[in-house]
PDB file of N, CA and C in Angstrom:
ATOM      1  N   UNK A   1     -44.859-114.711  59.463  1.00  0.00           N
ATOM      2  CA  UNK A   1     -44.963-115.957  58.754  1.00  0.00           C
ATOM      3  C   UNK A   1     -46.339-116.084  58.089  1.00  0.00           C
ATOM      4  N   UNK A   2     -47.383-115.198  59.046  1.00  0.00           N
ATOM      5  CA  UNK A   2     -48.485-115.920  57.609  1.00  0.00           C
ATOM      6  C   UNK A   2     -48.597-114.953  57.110  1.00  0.00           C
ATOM      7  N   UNK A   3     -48.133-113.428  57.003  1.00  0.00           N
ATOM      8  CA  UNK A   3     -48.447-112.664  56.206  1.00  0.00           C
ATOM      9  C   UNK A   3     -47.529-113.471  54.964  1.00  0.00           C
ATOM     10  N   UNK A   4     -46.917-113.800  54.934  1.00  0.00           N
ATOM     11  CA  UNK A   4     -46.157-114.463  53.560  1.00  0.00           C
ATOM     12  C   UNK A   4     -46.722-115.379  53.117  1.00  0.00           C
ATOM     13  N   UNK A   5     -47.649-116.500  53.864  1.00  0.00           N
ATOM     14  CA  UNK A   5     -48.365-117.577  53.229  1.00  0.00           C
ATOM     15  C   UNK A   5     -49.741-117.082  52.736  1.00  0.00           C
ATOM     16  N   UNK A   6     -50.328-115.844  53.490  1.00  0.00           N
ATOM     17  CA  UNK A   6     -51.409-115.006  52.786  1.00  0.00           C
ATOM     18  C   UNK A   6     -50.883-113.970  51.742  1.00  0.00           C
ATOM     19  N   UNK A   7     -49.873-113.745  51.369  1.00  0.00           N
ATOM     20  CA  UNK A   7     -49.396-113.117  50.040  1.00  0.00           C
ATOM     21  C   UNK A   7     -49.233-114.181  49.262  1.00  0.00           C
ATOM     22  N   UNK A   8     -48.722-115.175  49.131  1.00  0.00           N
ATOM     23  CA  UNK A   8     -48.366-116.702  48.460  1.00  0.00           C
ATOM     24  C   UNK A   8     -50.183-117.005  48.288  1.00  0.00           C
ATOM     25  N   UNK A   9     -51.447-116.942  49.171  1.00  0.00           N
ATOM     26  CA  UNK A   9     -52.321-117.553  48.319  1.00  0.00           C
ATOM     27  C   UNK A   9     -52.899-116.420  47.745  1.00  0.00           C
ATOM     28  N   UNK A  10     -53.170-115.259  47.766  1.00  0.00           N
ATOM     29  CA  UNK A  10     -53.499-114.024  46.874  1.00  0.00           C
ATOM     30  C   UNK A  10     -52.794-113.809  45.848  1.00  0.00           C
ATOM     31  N   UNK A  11     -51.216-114.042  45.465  1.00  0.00           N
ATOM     32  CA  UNK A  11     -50.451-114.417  44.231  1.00  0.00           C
ATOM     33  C   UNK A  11     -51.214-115.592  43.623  1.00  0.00           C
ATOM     34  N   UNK A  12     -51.352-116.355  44.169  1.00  0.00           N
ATOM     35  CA  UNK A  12     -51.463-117.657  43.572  1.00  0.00           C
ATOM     36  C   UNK A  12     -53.011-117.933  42.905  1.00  0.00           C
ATOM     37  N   UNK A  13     -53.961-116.880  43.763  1.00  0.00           N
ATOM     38  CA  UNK A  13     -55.493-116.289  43.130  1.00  0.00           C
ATOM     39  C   UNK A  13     -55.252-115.759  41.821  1.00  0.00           C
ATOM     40  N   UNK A  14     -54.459-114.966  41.872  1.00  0.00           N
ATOM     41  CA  UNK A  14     -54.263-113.673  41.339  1.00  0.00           C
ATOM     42  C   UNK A  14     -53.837-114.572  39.553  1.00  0.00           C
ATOM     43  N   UNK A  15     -53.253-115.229  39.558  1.00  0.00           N
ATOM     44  CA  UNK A  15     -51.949-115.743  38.737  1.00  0.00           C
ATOM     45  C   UNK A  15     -53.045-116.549  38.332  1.00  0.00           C
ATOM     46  N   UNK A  16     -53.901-116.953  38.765  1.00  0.00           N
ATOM     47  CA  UNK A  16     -54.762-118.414  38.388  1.00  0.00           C
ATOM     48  C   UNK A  16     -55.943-117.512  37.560  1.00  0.00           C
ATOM     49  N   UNK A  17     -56.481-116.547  38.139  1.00  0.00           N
ATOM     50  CA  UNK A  17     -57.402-115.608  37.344  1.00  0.00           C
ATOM     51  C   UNK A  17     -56.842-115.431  35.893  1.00  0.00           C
ATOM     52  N   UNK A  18     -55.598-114.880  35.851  1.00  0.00           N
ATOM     53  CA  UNK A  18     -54.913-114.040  34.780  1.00  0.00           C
ATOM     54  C   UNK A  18     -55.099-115.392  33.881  1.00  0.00           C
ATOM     55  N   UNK A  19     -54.833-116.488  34.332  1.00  0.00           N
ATOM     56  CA  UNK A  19     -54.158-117.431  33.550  1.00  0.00           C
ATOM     57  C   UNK A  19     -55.953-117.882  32.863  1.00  0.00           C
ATOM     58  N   UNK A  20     -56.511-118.290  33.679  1.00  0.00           N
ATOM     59  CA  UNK A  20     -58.095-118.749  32.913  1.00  0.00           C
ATOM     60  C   UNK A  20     -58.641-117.449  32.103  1.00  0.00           C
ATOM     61  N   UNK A  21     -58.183-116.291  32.491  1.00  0.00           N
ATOM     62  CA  UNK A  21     -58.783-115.360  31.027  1.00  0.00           C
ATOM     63  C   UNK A  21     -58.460-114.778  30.077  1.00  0.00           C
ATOM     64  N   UNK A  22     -56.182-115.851  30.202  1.00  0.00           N
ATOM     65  CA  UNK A  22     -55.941-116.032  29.224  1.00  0.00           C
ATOM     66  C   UNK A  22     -56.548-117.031  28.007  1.00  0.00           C
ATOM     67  N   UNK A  23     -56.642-118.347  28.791  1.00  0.00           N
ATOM     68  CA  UNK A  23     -56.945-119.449  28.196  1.00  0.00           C
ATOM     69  C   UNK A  23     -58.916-119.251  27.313  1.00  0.00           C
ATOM     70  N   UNK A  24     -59.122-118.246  28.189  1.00  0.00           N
ATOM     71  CA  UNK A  24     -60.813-118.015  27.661  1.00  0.00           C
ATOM     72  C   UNK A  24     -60.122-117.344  26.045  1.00  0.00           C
ATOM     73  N   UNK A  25     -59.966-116.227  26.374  1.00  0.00           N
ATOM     74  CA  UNK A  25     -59.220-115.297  24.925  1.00  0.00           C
ATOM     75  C   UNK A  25     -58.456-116.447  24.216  1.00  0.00           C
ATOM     76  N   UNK A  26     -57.786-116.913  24.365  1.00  0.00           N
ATOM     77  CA  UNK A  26     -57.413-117.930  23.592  1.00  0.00           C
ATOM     78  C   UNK A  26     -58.209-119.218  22.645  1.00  0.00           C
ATOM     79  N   UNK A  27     -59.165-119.496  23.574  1.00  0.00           N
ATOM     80  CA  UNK A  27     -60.101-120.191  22.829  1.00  0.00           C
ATOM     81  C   UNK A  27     -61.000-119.443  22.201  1.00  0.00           C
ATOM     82  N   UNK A  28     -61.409-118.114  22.535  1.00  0.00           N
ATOM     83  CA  UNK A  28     -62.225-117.366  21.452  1.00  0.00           C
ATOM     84  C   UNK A  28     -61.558-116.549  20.571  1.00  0.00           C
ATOM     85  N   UNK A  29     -60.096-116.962  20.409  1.00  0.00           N
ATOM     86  CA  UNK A  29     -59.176-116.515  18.964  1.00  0.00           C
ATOM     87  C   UNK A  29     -59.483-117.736  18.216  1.00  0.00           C
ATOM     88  N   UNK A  30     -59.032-118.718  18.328  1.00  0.00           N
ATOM     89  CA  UNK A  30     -59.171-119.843  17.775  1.00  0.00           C
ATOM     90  C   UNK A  30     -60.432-119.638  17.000  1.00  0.00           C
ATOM     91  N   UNK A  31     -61.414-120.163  17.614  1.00  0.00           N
ATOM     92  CA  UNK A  31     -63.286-120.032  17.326  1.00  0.00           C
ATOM     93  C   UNK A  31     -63.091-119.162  15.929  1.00  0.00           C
ATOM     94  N   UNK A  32     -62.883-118.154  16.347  1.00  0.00           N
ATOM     95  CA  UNK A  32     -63.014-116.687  15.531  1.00  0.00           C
ATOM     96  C   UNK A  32     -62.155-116.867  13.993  1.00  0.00           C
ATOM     97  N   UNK A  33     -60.930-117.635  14.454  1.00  0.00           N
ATOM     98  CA  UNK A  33     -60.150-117.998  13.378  1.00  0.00           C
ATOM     99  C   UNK A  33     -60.607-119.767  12.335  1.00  0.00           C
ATOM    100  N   UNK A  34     -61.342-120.035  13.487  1.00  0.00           N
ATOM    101  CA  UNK A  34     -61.772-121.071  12.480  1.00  0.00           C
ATOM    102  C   UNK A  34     -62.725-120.763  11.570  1.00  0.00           C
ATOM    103  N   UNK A  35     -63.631-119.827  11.747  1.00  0.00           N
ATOM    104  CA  UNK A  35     -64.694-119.390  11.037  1.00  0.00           C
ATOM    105  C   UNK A  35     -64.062-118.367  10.316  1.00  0.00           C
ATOM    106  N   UNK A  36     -63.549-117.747  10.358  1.00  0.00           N
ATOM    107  CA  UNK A  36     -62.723-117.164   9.184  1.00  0.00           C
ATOM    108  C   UNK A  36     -62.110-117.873   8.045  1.00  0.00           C
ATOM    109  N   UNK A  37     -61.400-119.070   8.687  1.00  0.00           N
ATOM    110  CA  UNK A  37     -61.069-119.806   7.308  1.00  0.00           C
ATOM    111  C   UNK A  37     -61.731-120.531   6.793  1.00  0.00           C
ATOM    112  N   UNK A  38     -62.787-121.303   7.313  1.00  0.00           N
ATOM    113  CA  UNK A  38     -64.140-121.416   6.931  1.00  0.00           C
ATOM    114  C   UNK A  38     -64.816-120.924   5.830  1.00  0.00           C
ATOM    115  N   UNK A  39     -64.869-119.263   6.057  1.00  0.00           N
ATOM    116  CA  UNK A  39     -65.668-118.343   5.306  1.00  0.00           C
ATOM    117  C   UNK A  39     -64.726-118.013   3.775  1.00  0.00           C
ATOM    118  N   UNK A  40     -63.340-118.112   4.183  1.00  0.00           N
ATOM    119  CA  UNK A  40     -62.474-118.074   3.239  1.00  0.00           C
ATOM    120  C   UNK A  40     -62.299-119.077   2.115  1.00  0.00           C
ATOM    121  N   UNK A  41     -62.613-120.247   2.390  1.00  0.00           N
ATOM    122  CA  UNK A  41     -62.268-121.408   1.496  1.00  0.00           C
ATOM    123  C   UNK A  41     -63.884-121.364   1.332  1.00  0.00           C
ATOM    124  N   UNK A  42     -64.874-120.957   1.869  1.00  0.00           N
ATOM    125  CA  UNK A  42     -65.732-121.089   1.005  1.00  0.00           C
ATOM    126  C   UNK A  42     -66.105-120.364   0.164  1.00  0.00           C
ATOM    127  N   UNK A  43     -65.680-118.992   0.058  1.00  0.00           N
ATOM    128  CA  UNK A  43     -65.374-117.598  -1.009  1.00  0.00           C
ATOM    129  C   UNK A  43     -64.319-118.285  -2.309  1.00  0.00           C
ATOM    130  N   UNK A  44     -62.925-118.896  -1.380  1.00  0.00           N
ATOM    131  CA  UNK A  44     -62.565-119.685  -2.737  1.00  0.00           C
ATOM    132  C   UNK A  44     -63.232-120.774  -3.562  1.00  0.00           C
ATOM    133  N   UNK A  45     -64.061-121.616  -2.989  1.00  0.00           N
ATOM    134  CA  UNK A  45     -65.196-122.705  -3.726  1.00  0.00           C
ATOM    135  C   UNK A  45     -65.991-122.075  -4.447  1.00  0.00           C
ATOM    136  N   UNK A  46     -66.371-120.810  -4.186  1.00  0.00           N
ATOM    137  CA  UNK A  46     -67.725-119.965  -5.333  1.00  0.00           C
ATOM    138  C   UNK A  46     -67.225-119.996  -5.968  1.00  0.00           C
ATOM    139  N   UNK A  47     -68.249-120.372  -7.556  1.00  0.00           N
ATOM    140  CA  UNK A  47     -68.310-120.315  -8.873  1.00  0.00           C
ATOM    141  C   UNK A  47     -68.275-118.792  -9.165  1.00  0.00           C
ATOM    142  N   UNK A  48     -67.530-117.726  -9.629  1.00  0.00           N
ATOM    143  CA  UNK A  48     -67.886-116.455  -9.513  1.00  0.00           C
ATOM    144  C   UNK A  48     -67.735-116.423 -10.915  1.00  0.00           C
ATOM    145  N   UNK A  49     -68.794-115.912 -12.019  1.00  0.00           N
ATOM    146  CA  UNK A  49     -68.272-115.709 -13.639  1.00  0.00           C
ATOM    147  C   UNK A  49     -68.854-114.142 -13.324  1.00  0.00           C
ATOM    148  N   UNK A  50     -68.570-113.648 -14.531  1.00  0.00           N
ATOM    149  CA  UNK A  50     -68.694-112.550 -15.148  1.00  0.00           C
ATOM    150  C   UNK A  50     -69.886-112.386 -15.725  1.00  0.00           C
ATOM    151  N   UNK A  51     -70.142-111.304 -15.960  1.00  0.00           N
ATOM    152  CA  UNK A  51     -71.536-111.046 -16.802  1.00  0.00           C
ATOM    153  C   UNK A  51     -71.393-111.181 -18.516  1.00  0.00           C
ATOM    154  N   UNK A  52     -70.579-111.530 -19.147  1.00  0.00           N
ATOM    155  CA  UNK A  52     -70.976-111.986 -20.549  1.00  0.00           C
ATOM    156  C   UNK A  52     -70.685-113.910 -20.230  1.00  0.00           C
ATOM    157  N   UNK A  53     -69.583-114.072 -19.246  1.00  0.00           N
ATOM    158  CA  UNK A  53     -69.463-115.656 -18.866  1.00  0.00           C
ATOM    159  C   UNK A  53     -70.949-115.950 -18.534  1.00  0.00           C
ATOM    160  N   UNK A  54     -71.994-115.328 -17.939  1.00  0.00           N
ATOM    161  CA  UNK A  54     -73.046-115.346 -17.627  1.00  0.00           C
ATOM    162  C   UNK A  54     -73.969-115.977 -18.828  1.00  0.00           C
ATOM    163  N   UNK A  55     -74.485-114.768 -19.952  1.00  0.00           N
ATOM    164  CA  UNK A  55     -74.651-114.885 -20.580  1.00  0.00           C
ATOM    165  C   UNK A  55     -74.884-115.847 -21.720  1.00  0.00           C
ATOM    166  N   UNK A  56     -73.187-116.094 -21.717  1.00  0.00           N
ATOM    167  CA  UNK A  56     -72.869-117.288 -23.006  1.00  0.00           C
ATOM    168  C   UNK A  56     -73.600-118.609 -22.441  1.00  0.00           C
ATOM    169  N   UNK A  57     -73.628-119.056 -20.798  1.00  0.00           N
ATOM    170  CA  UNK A  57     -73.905-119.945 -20.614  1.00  0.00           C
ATOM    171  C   UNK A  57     -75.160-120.353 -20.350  1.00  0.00           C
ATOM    172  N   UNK A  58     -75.811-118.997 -20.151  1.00  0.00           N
ATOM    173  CA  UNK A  58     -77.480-118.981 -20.392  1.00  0.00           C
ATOM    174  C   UNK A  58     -77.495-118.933 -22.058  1.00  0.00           C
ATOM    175  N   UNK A  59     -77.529-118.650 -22.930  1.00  0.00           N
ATOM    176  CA  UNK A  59     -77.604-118.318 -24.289  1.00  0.00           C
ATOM    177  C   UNK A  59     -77.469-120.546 -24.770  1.00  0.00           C
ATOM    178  N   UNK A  60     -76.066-120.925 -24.462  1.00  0.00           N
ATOM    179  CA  UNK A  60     -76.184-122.130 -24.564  1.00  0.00           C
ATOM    180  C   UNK A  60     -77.092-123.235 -24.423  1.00  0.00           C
ATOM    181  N   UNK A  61     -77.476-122.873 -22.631  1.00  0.00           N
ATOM    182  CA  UNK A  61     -78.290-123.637 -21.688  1.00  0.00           C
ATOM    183  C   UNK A  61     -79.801-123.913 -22.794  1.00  0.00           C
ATOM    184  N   UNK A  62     -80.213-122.506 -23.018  1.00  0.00           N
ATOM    185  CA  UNK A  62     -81.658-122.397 -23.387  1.00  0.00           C
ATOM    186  C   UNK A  62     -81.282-122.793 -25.262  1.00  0.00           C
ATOM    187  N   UNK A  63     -80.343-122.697 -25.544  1.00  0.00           N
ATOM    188  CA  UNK A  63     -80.235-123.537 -26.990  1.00  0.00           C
ATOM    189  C   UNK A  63     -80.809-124.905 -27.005  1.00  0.00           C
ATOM    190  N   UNK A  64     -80.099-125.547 -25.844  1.00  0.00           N
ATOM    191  CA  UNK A  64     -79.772-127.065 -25.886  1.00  0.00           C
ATOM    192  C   UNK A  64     -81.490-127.600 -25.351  1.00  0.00           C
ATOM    193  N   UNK A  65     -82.081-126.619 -24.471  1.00  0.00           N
ATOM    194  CA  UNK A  65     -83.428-126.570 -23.761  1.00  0.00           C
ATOM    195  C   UNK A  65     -83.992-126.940 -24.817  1.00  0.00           C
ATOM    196  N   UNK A  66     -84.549-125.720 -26.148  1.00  0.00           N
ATOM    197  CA  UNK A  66     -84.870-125.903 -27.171  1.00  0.00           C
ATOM    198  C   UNK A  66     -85.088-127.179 -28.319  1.00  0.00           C
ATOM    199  N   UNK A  67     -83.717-127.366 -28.533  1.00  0.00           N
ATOM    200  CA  UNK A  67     -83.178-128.060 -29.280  1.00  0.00           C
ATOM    201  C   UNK A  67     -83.676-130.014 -28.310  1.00  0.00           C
ATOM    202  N   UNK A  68     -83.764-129.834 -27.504  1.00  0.00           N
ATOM    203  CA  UNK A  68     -83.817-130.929 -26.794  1.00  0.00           C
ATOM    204  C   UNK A  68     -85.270-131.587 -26.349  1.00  0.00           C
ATOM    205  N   UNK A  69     -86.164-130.662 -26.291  1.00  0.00           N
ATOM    206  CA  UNK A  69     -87.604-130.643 -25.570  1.00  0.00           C
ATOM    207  C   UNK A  69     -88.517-130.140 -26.992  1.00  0.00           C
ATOM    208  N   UNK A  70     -88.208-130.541 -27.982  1.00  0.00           N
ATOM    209  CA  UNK A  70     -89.394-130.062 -28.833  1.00  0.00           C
ATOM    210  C   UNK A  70     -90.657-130.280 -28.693  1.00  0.00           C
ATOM    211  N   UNK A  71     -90.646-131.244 -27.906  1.00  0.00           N
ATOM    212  CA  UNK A  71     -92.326-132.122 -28.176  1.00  0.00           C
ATOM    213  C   UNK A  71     -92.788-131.937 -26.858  1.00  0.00           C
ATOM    214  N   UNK A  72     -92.417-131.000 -25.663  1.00  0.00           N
ATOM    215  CA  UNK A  72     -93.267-130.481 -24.619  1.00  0.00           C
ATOM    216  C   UNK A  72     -92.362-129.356 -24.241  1.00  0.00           C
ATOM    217  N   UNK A  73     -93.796-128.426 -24.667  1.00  0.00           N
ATOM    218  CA  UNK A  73     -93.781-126.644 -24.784  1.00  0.00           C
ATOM    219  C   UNK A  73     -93.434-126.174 -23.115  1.00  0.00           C
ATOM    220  N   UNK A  74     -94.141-126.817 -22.475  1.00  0.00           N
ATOM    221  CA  UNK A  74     -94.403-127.121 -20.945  1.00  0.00           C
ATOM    222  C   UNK A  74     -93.061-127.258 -20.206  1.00  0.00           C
ATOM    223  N   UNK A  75     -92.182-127.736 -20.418  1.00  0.00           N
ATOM    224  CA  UNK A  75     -90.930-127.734 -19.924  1.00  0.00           C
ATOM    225  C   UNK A  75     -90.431-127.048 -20.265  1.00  0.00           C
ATOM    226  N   UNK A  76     -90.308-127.204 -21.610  1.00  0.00           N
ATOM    227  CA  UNK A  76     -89.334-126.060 -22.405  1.00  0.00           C
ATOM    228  C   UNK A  76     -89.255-124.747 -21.646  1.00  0.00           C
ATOM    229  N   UNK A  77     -90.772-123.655 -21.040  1.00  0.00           N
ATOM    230  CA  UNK A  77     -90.669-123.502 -20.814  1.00  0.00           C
ATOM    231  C   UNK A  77     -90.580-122.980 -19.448  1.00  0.00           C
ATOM    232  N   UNK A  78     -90.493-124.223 -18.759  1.00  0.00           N
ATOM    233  CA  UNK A  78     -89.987-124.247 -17.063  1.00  0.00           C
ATOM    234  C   UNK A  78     -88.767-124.221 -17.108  1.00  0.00           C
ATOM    235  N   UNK A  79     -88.010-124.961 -18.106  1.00  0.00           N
ATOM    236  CA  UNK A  79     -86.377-125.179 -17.757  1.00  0.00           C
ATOM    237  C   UNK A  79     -86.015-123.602 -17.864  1.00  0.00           C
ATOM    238  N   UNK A  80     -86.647-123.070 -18.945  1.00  0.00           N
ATOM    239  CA  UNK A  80     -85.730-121.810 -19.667  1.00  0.00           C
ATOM    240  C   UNK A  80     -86.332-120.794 -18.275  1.00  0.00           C
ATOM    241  N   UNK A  81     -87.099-120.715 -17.498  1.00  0.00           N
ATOM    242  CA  UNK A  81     -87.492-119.909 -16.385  1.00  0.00           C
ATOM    243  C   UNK A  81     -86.127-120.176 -15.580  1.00  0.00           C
ATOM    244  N   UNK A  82     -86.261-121.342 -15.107  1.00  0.00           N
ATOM    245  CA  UNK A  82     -85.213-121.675 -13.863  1.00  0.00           C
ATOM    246  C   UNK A  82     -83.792-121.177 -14.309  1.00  0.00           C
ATOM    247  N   UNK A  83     -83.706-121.019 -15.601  1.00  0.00           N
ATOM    248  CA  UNK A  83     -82.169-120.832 -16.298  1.00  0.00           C
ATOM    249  C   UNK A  83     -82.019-119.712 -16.545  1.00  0.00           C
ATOM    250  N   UNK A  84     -83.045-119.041 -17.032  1.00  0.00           N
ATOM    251  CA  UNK A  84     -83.058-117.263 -16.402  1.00  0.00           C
ATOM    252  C   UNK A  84     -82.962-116.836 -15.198  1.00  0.00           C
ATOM    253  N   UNK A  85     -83.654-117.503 -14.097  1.00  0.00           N
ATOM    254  CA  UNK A  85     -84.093-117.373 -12.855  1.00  0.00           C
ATOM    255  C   UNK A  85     -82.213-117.401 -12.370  1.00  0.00           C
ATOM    256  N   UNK A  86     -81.325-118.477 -12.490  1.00  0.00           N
ATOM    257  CA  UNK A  86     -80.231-119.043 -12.695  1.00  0.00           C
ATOM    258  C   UNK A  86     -79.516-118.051 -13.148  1.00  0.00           C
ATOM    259  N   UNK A  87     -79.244-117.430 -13.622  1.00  0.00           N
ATOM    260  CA  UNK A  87     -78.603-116.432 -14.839  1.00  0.00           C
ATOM    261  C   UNK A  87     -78.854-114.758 -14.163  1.00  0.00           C
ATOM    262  N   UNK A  88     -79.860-114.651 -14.059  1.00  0.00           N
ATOM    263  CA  UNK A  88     -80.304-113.257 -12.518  1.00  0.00           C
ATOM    264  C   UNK A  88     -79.356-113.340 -11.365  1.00  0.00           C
ATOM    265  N   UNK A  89     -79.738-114.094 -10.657  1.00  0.00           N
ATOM    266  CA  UNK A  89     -78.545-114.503  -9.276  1.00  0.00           C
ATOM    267  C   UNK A  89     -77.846-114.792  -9.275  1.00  0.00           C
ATOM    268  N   UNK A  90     -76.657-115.225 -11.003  1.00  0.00           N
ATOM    269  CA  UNK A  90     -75.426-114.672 -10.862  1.00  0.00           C
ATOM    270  C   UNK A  90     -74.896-113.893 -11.239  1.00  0.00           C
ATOM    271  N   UNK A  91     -75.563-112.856 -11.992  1.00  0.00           N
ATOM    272  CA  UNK A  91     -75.314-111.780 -12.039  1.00  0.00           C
ATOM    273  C   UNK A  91     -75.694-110.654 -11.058  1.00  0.00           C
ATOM    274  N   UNK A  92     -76.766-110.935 -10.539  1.00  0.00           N
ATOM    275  CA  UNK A  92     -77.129-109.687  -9.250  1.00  0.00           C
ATOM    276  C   UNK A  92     -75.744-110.042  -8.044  1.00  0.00           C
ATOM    277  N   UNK A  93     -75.283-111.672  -8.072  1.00  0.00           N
ATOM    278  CA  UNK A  93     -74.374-112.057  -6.862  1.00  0.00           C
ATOM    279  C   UNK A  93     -73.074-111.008  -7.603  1.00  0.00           C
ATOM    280  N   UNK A  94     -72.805-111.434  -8.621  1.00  0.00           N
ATOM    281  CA  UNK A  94     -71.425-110.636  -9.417  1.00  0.00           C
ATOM    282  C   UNK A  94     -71.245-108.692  -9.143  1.00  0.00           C
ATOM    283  N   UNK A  95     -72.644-108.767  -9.337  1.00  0.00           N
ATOM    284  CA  UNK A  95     -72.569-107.099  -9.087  1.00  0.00           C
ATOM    285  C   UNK A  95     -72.908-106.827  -8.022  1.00  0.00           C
ATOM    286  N   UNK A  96     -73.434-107.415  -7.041  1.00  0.00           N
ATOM    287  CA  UNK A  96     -73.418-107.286  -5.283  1.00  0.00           C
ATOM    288  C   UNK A  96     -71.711-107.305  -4.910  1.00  0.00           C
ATOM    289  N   UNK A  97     -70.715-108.412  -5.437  1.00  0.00           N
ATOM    290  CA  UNK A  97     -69.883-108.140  -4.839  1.00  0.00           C
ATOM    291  C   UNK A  97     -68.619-107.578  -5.252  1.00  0.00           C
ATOM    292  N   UNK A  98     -69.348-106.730  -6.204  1.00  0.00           N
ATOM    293  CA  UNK A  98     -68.090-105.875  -6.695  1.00  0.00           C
ATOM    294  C   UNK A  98     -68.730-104.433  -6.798  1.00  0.00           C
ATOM    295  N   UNK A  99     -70.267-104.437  -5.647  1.00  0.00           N
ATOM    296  CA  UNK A  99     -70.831-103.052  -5.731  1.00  0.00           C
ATOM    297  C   UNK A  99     -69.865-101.843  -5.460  1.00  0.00           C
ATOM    298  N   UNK A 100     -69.419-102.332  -4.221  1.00  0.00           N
ATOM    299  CA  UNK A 100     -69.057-101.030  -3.075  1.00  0.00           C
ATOM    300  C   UNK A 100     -67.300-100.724  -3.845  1.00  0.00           C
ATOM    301  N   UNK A 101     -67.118-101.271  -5.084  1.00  0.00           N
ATOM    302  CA  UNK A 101     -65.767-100.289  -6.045  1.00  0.00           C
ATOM    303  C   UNK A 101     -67.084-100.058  -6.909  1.00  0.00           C
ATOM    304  N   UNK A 102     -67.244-100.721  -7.699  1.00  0.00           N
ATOM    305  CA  UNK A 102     -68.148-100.508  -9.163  1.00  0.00           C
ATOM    306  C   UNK A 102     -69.202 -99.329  -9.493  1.00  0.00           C
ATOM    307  N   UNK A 103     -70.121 -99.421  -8.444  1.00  0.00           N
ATOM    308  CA  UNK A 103     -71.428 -98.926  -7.681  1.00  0.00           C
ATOM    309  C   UNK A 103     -71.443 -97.741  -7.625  1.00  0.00           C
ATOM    310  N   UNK A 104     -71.065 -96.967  -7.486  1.00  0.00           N
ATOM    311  CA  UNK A 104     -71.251 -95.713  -6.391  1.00  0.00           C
ATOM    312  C   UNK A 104     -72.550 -95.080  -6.295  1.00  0.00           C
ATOM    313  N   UNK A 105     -73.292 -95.638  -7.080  1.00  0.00           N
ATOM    314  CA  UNK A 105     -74.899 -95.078  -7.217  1.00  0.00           C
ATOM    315  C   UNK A 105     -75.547 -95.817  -6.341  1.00  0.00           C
ATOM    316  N   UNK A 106     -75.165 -96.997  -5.597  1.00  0.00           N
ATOM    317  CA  UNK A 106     -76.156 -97.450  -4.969  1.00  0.00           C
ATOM    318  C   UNK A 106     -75.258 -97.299  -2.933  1.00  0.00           C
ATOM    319  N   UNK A 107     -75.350 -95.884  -3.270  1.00  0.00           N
ATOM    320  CA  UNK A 107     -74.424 -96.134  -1.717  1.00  0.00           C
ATOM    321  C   UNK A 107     -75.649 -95.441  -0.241  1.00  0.00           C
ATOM    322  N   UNK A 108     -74.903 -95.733   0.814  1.00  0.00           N
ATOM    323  CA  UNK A 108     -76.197 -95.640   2.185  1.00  0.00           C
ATOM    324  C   UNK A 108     -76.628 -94.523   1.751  1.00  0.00           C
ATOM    325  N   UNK A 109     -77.578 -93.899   2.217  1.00  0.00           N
ATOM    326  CA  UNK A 109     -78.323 -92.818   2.075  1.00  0.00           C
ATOM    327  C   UNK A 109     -77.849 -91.816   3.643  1.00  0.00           C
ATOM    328  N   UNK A 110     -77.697 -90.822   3.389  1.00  0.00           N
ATOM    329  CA  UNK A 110     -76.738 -89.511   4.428  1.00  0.00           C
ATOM    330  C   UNK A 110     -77.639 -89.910   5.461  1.00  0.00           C
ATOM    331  N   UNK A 111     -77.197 -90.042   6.814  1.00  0.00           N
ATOM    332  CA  UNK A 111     -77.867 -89.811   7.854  1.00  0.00           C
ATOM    333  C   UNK A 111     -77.948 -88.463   8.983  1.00  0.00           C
ATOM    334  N   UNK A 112     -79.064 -88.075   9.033  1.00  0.00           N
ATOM    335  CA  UNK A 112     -79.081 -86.237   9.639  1.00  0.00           C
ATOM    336  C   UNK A 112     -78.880 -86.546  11.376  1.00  0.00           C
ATOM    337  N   UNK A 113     -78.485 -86.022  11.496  1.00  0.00           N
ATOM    338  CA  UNK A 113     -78.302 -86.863  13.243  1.00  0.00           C
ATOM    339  C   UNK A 113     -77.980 -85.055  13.848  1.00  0.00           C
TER     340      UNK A 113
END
């Protein structure tokens, strides 16, 4: 008789373990999956243009700069910095993430091991 009530609480250890490191794995799927879609809808929110979309809209930007600020040289040209500056990082972002097809010149360097 108590070997059966000491198999009944070593099952019942046993079953309770399995079950909390299910429920752990379970909450660190979740976690894992929330930050994934997270990372996903915020890949869909990026503004991603192209490098002549780039361009046209720097080419515009610094028209209107121009055209707008005649009477201080001084801004004119701070705006047209920041709008180049602007115009760099989306194009270095554009060709960062279309390096590793596009690229092949900029790949790891061989490691001698």
């Amino acid at each position: 008789m108590h070997e059966i009530v000491i198999t009944a609480i070593i099952l019942g250890i046993i079953a309770a373990v399995i079950l909390a490191g299910r429920n752990r794995q379970l909450t660190h799927a979740k976690s894992k999956l929330t930050v994934k879609l997270a990372e996903r809808e915020a890949w869909a929110e990026e503004s991603v243009m192209s490098y002549d979309d780039v361009q046209q809209i720097r080419n515009n930007l610094i028209a209107s700069v121009e055209e707008k600020f005649t009477d201080s040289k001084e801004n004119e040209a701070r705006l047209k910095e920041i709008i180049n500056d602007w115009a760099d990082l989306k194009i270095q972002a554009f060709q960062e993430r279309r390096s590793w097809v596009r690229r092949p010149d900029k790949t790891e360097p061989e490691q001698s091991g």
